[in-house]
Protein backbone atom coordinates (compact mmCIF):
# COMPACT_ATOMS: atom_id res chain seq x y z
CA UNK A 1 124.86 136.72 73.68
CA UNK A 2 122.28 138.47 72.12
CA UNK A 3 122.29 139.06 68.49
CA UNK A 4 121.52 142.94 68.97
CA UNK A 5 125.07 143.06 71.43
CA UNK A 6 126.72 141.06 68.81
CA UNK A 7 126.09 143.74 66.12
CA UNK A 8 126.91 146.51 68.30
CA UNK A 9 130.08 145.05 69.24
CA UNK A 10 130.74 144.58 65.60
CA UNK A 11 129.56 148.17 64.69
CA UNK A 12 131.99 149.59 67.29
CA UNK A 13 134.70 147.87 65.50
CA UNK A 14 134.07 148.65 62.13
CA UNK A 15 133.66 152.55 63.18
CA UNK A 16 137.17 152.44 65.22
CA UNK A 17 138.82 151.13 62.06
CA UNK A 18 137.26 153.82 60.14
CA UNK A 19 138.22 156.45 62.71
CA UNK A 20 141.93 155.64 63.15
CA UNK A 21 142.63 156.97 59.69
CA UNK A 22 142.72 161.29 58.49
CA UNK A 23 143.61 162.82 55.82
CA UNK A 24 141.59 166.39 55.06
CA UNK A 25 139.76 166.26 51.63
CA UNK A 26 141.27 168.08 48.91
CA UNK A 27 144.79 167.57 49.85
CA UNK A 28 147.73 165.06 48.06
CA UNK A 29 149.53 163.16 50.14
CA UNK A 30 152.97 160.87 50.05
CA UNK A 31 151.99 156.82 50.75
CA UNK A 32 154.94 156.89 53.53
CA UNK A 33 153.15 160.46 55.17
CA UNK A 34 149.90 158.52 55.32
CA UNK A 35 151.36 155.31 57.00
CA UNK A 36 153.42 157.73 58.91
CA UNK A 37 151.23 159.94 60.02
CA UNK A 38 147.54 159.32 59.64
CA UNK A 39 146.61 155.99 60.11
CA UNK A 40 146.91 154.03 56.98
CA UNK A 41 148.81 150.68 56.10
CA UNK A 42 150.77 149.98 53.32
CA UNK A 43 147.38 147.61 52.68
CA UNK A 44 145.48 149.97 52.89
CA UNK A 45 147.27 151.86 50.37
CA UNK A 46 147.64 149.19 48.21
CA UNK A 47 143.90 148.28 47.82
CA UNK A 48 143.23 151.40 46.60
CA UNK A 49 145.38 150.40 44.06
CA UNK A 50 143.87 147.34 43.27
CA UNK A 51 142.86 146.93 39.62
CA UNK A 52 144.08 150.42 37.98
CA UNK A 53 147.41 151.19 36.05
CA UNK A 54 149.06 151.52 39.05
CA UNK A 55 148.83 148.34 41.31
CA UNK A 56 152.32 147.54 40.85
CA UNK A 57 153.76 150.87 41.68
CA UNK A 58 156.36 151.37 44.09
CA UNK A 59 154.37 152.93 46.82
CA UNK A 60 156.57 155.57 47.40
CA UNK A 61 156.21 157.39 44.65
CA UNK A 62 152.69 157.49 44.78
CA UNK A 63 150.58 160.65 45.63
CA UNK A 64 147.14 159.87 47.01
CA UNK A 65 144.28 162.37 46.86
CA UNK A 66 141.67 162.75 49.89
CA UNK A 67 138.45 162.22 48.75
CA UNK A 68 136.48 162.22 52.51
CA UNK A 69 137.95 162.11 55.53
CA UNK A 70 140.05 158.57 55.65
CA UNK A 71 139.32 157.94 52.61
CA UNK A 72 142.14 158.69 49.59
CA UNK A 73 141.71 157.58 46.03
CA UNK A 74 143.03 159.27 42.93
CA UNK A 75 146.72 157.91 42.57
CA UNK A 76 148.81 159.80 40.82
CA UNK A 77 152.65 158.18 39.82
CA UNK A 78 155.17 160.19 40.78
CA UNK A 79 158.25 160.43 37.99
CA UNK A 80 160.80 161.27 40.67
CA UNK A 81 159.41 160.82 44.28
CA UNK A 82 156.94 162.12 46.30
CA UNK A 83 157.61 165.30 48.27
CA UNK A 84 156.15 165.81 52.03
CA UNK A 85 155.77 169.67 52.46
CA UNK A 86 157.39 171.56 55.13
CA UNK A 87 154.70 172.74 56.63
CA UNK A 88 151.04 171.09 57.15
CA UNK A 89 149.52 171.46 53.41
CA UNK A 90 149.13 169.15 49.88
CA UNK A 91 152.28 167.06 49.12
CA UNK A 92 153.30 167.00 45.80
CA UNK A 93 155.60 165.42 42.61
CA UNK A 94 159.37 166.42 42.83
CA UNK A 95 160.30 166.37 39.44
């Protein structure tokens, strides 16, 4: 196999990983809406995590800001739990 097929195979799976996971920037969202709903694992979750205050959170009351597309950052701890919205908009703290 050539080494120019070998990186375009590889590229094509790096960019479908990237691509299976939405959020729309600006918006909070609930851990279990994310898994749920837009592509994300609980590990994925969790390495954002990784090395702040909040590592060892229970992720469901965690509230995750989208930076970029697929990409959320900016944990916030929810006191009480996380609340999903009724309709399509930024989830928030209840409590």
């Amino acid at each position: 196999m050539r080494a120019s097929s070998v990186l375009i195979t590889l590229f094509g799976l790096v960019a479908t990983g990237l691509a299976d996971k939405s959020c729309t920037p600006s918006f909070d969202y609930c851990s279990d809406y994310l898994i749920q709903s837009k592509g994300f694992t609980e590990a994925d979750l969790k390495a954002v995590l990784k090395g702040t205050d909040l590592e060892n959170a229970d992720l469901k009351n965690v509230l995750f800001h989208c930076k970029n597309p697929g990409d959320v950052g900016h944990a916030v701890l929810c006191t009480s739990e996380c609340k999903n919205p009724a309709t399509e908009g930024s989830h928030k703290c209840d409590g």
